[in-house]
Protein backbone atom coordinates (compact mmCIF):
# COMPACT_ATOMS: atom_id res chain seq x y z
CA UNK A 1 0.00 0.00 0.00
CA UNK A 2 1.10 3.45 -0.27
CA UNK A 3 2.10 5.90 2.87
CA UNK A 4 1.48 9.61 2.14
CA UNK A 5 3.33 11.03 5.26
CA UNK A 6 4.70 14.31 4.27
CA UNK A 7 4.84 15.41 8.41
CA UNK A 8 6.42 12.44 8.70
CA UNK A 9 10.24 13.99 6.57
CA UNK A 10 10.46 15.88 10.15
CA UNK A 11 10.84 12.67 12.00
CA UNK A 12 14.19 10.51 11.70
CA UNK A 13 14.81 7.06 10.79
CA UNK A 14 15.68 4.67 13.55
CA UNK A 15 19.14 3.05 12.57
CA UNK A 16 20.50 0.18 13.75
CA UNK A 17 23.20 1.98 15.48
CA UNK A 18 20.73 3.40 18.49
CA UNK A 19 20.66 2.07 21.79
CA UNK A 20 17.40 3.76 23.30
CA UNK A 21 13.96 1.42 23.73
CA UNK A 22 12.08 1.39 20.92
CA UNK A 23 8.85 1.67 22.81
CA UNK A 24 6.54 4.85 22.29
CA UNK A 25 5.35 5.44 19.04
CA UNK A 26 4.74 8.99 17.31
CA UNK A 27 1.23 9.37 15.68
CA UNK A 28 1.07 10.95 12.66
CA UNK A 29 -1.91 12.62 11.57
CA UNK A 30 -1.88 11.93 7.33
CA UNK A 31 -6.23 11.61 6.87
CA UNK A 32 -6.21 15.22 5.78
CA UNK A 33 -3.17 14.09 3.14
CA UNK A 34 -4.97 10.95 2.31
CA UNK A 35 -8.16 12.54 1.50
CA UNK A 36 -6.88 15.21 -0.76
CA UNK A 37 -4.11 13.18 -2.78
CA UNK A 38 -4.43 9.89 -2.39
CA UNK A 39 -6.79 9.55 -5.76
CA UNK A 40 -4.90 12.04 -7.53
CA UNK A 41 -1.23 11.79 -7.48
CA UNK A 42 1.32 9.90 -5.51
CA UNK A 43 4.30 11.94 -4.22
CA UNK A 44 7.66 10.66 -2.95
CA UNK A 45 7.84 10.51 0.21
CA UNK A 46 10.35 9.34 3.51
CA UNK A 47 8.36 5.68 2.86
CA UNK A 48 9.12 5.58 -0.93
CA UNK A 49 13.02 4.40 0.27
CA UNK A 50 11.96 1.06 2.19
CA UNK A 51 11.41 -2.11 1.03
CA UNK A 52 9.31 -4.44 3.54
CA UNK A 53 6.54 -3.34 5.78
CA UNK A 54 6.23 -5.37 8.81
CA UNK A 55 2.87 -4.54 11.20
CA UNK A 56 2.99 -5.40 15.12
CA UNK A 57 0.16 -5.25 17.44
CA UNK A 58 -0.37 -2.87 19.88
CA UNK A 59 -2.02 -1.37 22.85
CA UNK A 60 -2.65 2.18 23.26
CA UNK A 61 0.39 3.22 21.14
CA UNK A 62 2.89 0.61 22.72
CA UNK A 63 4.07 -2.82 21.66
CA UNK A 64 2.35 -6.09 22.98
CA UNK A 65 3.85 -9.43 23.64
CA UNK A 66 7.05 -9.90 21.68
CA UNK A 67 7.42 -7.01 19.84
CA UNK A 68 10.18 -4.94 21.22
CA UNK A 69 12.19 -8.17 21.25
CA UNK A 70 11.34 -8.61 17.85
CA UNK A 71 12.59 -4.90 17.32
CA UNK A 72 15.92 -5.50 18.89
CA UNK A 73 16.59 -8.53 16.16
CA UNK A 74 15.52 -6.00 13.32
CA UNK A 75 18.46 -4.07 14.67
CA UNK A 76 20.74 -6.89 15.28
CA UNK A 77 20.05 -7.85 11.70
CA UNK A 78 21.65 -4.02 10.79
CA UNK A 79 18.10 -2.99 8.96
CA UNK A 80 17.14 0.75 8.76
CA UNK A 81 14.01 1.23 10.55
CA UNK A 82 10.76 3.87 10.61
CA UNK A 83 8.30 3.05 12.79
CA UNK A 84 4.67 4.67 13.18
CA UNK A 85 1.63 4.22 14.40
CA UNK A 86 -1.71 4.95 12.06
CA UNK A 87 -4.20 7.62 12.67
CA UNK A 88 -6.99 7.04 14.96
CA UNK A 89 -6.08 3.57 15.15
CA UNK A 90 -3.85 2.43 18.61
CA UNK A 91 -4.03 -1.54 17.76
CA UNK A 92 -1.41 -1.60 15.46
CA UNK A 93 2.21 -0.15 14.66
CA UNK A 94 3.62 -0.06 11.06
CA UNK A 95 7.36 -0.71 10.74
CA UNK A 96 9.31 0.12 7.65
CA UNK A 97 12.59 -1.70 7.09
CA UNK A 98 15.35 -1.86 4.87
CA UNK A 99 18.69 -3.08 4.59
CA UNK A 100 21.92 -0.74 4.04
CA UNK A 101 23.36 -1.12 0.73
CA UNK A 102 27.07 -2.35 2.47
CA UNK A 103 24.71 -4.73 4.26
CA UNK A 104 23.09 -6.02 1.06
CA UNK A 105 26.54 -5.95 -0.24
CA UNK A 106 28.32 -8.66 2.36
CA UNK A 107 25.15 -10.92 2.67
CA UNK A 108 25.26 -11.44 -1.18
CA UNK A 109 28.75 -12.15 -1.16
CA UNK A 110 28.47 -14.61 1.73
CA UNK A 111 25.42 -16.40 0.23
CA UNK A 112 26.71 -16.23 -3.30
CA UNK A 113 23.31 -14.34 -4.18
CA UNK A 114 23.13 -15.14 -8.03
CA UNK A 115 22.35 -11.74 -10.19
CA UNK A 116 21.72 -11.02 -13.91
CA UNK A 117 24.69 -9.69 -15.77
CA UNK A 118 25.20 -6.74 -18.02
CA UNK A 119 25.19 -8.45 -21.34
CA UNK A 120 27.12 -5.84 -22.74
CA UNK A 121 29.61 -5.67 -20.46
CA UNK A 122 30.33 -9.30 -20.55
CA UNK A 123 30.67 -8.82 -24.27
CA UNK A 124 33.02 -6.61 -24.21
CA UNK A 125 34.78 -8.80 -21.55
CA UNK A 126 34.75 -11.62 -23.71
CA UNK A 127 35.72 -9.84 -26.81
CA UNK A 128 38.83 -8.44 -24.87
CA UNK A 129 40.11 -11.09 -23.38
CA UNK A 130 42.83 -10.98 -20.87
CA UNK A 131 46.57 -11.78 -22.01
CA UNK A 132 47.74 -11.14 -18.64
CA UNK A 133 46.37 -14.57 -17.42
CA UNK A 134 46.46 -15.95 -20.85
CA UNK A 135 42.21 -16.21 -21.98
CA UNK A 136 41.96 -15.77 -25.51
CA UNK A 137 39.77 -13.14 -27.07
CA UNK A 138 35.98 -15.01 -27.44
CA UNK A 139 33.90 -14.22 -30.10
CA UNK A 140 30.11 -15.07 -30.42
CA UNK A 141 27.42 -13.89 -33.02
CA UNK A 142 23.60 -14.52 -32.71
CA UNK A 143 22.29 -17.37 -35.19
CA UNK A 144 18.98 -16.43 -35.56
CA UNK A 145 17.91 -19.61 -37.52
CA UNK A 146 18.96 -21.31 -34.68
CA UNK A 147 17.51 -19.82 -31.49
CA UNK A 148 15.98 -16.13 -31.30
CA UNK A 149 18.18 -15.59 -28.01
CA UNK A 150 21.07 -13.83 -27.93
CA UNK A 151 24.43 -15.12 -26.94
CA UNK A 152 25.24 -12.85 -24.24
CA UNK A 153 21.78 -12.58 -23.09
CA UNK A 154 20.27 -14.37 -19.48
CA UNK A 155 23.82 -15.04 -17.81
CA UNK A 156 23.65 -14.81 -14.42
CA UNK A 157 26.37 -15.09 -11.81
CA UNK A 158 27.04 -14.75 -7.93
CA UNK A 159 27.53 -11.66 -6.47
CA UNK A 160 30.89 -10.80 -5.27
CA UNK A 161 32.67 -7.77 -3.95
CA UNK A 162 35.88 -8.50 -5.32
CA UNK A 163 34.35 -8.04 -8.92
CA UNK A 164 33.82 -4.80 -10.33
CA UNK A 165 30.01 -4.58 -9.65
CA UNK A 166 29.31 -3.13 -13.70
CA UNK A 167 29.35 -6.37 -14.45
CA UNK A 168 26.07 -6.81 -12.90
CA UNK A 169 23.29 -5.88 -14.77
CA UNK A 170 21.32 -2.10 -13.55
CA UNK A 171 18.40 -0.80 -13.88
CA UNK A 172 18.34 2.27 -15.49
CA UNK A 173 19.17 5.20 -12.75
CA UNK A 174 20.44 3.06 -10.24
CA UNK A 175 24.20 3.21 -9.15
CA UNK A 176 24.25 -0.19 -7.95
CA UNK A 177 23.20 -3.70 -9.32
CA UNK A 178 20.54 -4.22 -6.61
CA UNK A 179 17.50 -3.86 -8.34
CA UNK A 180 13.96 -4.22 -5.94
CA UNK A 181 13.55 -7.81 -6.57
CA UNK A 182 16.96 -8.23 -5.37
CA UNK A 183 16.60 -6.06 -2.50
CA UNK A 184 13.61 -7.66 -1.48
CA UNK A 185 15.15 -10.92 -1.97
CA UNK A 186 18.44 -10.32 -0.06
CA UNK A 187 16.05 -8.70 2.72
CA UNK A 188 14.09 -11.58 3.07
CA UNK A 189 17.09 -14.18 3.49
CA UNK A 190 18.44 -11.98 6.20
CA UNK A 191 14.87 -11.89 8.46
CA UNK A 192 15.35 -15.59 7.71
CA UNK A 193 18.89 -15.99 9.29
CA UNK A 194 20.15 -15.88 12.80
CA UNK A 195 20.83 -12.72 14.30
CA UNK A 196 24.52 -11.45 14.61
CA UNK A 197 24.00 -11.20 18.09
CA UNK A 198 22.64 -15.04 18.65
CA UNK A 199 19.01 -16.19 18.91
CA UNK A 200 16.81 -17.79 16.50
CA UNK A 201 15.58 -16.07 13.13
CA UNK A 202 13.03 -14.11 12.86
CA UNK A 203 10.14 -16.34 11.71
CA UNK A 204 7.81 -14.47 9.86
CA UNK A 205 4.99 -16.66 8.82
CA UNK A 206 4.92 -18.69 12.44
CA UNK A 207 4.47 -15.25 14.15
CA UNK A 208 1.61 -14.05 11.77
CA UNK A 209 -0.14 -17.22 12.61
CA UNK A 210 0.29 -16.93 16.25
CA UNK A 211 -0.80 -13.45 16.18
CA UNK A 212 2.39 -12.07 17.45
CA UNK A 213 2.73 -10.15 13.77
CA UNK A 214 -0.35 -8.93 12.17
CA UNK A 215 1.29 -8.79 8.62
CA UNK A 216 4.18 -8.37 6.29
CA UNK A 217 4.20 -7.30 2.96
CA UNK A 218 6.74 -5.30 0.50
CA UNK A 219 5.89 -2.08 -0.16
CA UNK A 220 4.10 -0.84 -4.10
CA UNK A 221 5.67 1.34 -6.44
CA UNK A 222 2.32 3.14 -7.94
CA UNK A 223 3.89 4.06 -11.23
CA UNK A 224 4.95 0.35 -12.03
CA UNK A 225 0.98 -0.28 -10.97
CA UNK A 226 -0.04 2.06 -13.34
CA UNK A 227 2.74 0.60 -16.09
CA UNK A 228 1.38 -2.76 -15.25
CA UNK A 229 -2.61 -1.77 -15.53
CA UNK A 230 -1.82 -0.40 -18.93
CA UNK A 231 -0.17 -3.33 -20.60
CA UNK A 232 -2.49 -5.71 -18.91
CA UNK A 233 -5.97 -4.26 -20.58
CA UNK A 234 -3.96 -5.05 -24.30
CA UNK A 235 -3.73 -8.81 -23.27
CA UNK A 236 -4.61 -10.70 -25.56
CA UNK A 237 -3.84 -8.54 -28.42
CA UNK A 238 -0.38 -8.14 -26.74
CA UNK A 239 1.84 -10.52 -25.15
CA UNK A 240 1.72 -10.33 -21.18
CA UNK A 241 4.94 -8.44 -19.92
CA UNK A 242 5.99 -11.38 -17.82
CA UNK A 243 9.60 -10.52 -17.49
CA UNK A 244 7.99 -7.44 -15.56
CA UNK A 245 5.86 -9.40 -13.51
CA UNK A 246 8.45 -11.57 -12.78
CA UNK A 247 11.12 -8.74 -11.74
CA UNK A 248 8.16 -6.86 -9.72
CA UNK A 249 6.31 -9.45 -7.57
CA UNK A 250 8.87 -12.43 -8.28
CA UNK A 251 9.35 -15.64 -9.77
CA UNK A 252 6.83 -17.86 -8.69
CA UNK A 253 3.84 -14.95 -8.93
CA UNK A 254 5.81 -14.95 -12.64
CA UNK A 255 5.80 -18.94 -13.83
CA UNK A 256 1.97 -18.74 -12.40
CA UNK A 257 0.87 -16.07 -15.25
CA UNK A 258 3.13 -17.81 -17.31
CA UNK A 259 1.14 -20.75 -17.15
CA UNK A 260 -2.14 -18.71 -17.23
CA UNK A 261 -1.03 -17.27 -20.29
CA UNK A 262 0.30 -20.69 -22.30
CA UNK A 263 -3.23 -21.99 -20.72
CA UNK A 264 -5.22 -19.50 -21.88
CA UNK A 265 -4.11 -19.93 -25.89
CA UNK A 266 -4.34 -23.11 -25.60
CA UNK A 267 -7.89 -23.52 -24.85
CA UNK A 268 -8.68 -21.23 -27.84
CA UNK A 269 -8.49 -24.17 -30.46
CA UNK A 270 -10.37 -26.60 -27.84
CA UNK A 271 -12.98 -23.78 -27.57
CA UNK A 272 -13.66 -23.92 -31.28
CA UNK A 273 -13.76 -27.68 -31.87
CA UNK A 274 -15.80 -27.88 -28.89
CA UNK A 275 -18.28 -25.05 -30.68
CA UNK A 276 -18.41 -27.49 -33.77
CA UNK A 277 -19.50 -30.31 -31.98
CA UNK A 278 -22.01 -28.75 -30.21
CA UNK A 279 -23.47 -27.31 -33.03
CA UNK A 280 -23.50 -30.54 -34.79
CA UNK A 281 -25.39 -31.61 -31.51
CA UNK A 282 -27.93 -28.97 -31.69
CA UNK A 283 -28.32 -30.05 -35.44
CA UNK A 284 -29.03 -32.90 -34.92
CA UNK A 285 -31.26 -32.82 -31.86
CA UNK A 286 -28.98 -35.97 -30.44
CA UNK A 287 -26.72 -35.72 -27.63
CA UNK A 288 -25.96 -39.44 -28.52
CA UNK A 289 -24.63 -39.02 -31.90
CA UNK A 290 -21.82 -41.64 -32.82
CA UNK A 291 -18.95 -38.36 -33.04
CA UNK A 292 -19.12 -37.48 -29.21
CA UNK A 293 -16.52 -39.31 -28.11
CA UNK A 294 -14.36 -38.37 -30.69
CA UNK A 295 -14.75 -34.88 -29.27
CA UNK A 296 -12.97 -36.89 -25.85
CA UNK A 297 -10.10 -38.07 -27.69
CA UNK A 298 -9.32 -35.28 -29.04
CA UNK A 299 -9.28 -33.45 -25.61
CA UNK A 300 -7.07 -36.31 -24.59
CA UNK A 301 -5.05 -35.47 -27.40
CA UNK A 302 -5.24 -31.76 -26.41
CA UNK A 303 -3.99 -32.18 -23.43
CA UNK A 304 -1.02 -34.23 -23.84
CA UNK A 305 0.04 -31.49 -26.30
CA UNK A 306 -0.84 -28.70 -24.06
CA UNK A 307 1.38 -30.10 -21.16
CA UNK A 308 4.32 -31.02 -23.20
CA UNK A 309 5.08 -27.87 -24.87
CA UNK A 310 4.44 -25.84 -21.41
CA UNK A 311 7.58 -28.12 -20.40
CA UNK A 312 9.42 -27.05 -22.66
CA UNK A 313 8.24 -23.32 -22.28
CA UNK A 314 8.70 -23.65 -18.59
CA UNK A 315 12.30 -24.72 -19.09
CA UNK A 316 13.33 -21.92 -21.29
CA UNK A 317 11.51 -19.17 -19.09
CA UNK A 318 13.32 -20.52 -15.71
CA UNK A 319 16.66 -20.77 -18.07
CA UNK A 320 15.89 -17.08 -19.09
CA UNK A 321 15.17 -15.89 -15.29
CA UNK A 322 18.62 -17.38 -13.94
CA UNK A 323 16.70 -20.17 -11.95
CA UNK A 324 17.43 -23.26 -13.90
CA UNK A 325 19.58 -24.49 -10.30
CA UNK A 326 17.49 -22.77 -7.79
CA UNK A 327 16.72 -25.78 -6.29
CA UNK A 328 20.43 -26.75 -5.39
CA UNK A 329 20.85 -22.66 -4.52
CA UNK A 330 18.19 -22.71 -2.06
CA UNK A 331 18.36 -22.01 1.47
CA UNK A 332 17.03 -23.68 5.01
CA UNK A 333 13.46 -22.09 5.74
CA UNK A 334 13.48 -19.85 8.79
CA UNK A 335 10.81 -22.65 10.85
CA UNK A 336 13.20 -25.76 9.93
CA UNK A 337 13.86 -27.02 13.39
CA UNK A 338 17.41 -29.20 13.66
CA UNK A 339 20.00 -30.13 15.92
CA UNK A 340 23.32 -28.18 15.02
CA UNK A 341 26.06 -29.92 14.17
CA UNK A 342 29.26 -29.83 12.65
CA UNK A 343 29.13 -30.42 8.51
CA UNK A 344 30.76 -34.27 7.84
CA UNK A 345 31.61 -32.55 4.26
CA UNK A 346 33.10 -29.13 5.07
CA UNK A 347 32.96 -28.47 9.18
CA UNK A 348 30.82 -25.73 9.11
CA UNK A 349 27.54 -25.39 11.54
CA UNK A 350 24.65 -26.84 9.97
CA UNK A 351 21.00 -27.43 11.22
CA UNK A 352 20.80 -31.41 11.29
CA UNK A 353 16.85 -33.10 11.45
CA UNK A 354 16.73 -36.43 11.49
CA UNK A 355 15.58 -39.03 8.48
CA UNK A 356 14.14 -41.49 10.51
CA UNK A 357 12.29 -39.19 12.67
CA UNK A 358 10.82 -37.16 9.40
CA UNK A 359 9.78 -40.77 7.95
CA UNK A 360 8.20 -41.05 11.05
CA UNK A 361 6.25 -38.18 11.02
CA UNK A 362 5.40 -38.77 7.51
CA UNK A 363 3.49 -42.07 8.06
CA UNK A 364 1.43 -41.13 10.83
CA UNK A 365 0.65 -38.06 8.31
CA UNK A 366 -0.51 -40.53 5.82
CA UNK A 367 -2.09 -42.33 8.37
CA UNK A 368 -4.14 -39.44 9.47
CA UNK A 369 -5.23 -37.85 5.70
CA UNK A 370 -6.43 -41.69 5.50
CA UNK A 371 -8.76 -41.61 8.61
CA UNK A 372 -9.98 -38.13 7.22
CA UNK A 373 -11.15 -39.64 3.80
CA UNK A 374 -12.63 -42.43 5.46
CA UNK A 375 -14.72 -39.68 7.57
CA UNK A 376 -15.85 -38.13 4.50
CA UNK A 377 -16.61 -41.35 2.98
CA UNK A 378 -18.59 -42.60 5.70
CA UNK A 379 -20.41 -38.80 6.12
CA UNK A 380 -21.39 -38.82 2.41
CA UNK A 381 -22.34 -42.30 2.45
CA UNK A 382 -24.87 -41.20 5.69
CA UNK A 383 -26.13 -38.37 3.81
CA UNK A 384 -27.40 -40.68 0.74
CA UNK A 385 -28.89 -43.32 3.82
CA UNK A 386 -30.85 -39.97 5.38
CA UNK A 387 -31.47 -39.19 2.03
CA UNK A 388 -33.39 -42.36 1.34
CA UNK A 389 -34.89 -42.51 4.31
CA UNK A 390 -36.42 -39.24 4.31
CA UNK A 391 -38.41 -39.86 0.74
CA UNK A 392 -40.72 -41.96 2.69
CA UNK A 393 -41.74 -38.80 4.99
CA UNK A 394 -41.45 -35.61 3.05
CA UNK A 395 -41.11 -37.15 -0.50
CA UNK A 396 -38.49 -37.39 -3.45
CA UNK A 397 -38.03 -33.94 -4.06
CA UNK A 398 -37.42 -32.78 -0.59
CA UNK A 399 -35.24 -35.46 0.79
CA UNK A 400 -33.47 -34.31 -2.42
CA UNK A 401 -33.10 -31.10 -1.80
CA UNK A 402 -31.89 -32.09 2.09
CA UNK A 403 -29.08 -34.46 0.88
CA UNK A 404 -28.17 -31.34 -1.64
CA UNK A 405 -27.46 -28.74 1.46
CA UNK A 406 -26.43 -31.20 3.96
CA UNK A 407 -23.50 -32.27 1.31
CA UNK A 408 -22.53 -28.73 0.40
CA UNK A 409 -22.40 -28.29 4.40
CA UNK A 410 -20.43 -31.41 5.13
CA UNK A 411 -17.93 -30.08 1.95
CA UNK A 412 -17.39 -26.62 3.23
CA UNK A 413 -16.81 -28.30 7.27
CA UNK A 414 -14.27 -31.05 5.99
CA UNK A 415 -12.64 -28.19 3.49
CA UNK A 416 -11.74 -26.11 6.73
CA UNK A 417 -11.11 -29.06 8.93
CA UNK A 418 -8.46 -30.29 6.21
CA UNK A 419 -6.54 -27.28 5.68
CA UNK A 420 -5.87 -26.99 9.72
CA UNK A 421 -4.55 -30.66 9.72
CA UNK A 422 -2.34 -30.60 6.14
CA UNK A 423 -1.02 -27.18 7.39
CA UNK A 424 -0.13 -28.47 10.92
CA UNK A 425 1.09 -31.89 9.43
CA UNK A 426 3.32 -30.17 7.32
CA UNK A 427 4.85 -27.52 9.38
CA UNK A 428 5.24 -31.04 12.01
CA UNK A 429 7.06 -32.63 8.48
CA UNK A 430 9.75 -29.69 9.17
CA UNK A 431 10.97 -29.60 5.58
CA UNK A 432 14.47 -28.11 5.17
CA UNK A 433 12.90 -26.25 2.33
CA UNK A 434 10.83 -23.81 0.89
CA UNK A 435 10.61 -25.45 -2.85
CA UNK A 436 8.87 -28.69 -1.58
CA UNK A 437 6.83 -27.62 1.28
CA UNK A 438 3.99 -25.91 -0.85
CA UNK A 439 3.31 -29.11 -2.95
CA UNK A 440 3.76 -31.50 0.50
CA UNK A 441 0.43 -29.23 1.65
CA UNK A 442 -1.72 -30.31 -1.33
């Protein structure tokens, strides 16, 4: 969302560097702001410069539970910090964070954060050569009856500060390589990781489900909202800007339209066979004409086809977005719960859970989603008993019509029910991480 605080410039940031309690709030007054701009123009303000937005709960202006402690690890972690508290409204304190470029700087180069390179820089690299250490000049031209991609196009490479950082690819404006998806990336990983000064990581999505954080959320730019509007209401007279999407709200919000998109063209030529044979249908006046299930073949056939070339479209966009190995570069979830212990491969401290206790967990998980679809068999199998027994007291129609409501209740209670047992069985799981867990949910 968008902060219009222009009373706020007259107020200081809270750096990591201060030692004072960060306790009592300052209210800032911006419904008079609101109400005249808000519809009409945006203007820069002190909020424009942070990334992540992190909201506590409070009680008459002050923090509640864990949230100074929570604070103190925002500082530990070295972010930049502007805290407020919302007009008229004492239950809740908004928290705007960032990380120092330096900062975003080291915790690249210690996590060997991979970044898109300045194609025409490494050209020119490439082209040059370097005698000194004896690499030959390298020459590449595009073959465009070969591939429509460029040659020096979609490299990525880890970020390091002993390389001359125009290498890395810029936005235009920008002085550094750290675009906003990398920022908010590289902000993200460091909530995630322990705090400099010992503890446990700050664990976002446990403490918005316990209550102890009400939300957290990156921050919108309004003119790449606006950019984004625009080129969506030409869709699909105009291809969806899904390198955009991908650098503004990330990769996975990114493969997802993707999909949609490759979906969406797709069904256009089983749209029109399916008009033909409906029209044949209505033609006819049969519904059991001998060419219906020809019309389910070929949405067999469809199908297959469908599938296999979004492989091969899905390979080529993650090989375009640098995450072709972003399995083998990802890192432990925040909530994965392990014994530390020594690496056997390299020494370092790793978090260590155990196989045979996960395989444990994992069967009395299976054990459990098979008690709950016996449940629902054995409810759905009462409803069609009541169901016949009631036509013999209030007739076929209305015993009907009961059956009807009392399944769409029984759906809606074991729908609920479900997701608060998959979502505790998997968090009890404690997958090392994020990649799988979504898919071990479903």
């Amino acid at each position: 969302f968008i902060i219009f605080i222009e009373d706020m410039k007259s107020n200081a940031a809270i750096h990591p560097n201060d030692t004072e309690e960060i306790n009592e709030i300052p209210t800032v007054n911006i419904s008079s702001l609101i109400k005249n701009k808000a519809d009409v123009e945006w203007i820069k303000d002190l909020a424009s410069d942070y990334d992540l937005c992190i909201v506590f709960p409070a009680k008459d202006g002050n923090f509640v539970d864990k949230g100074s402690s929570y604070m103190t690890k925002l500082r530990q972690h070295g972010f930049e910090i502007f805290s407020y508290q919302a007009h008229n409204d004492s239950t809740s304190i908004f928290v705007l964070i960032r990380a120092p470029l330096e900062k975003l700087r080291a915790f690249a180069d210690i996590n060997n954060f991979s970044m898109p390179l300045d194609s025409n820089m490494v050209k020119t690299l490439l082209e040059a050569g370097n005698p000194d250490k004896k690499i030959a000049p390298v020459f590449l031209e595009h073959q465009p009856q070969i591939t429509n991609l460029q040659p020096f196009d979609n490299l990525y490479g880890e970020y390091s500060r002993l390389v001359d950082e125009n290498l890395f690819f810029r936005e235009d404006g920008r002085l550094d390589p750290f675009c906003r998806p990398s920022r908010l990336k590289l902000s993200v990983m460091i909530l995630n990781s322990f705090p400099p000064g010992g503890g446990e990581p700050l664990k976002i999505k446990r403490y918005i489900k316990n209550g102890s954080l009400l939300a957290c959320f990156p921050l919108h730019s309004p003119f790449a909202m606006l950019k984004f509007k625009n080129q969506w209401m030409k869709y699909p007279f105009q291809k969806l800007p899904l390198a955009e999407v991908k650098g503004y709200f990330g990769e996975k919000i990114g493969i997802y339209y993707a999909f949609m998109d490759h979906y969406n063209r797709y069904l256009l030529p089983a749209a029109l066979i399916g008009l033909g044979f409906q029209i044949a249908i209505f033609m006819l006046d049969d519904y059991s004409a001998p060419f219906v299930p020809f019309f389910s073949i070929i949405l067999a056939l469809w199908a297959v086809i469908m599938l296999e070339y979004w492989k091969r479209k899905e390979k080529l966009t993650s090989f375009e977005w640098g995450m072709s190995s972003y399995e083998s570069e990802e890192k432990d979830r925040s909530e994965f719960r392990g014994e530390k212990v020594k690496s056997v491969i390299d020494g370092s401290n790793i978090r260590y859970f155990s196989t045979k206790k996960r395989a444990k967990y994992l069967r009395e998980s299976f054990l459990i989603i098979a008690m709950m679809i016996l449940l629902v068999a054995g409810v759905t199998g009462g409803i069609y008993v009541g169901r016949f027994v009631l036509r013999t007291y209030v007739g076929e129609g209305n015993a009907q019509l009961a059956a009807s409501v009392m399944n769409a209740l029984q759906i809606q209670f074991f729908n609920y029910v479900y997701n608060l047992i998959a979502s505790a069985l998997n968090d009890r799981e404690n997958h090392r991480y994020e990649y799988p867990f979504p898919s071990r949910t479903t």
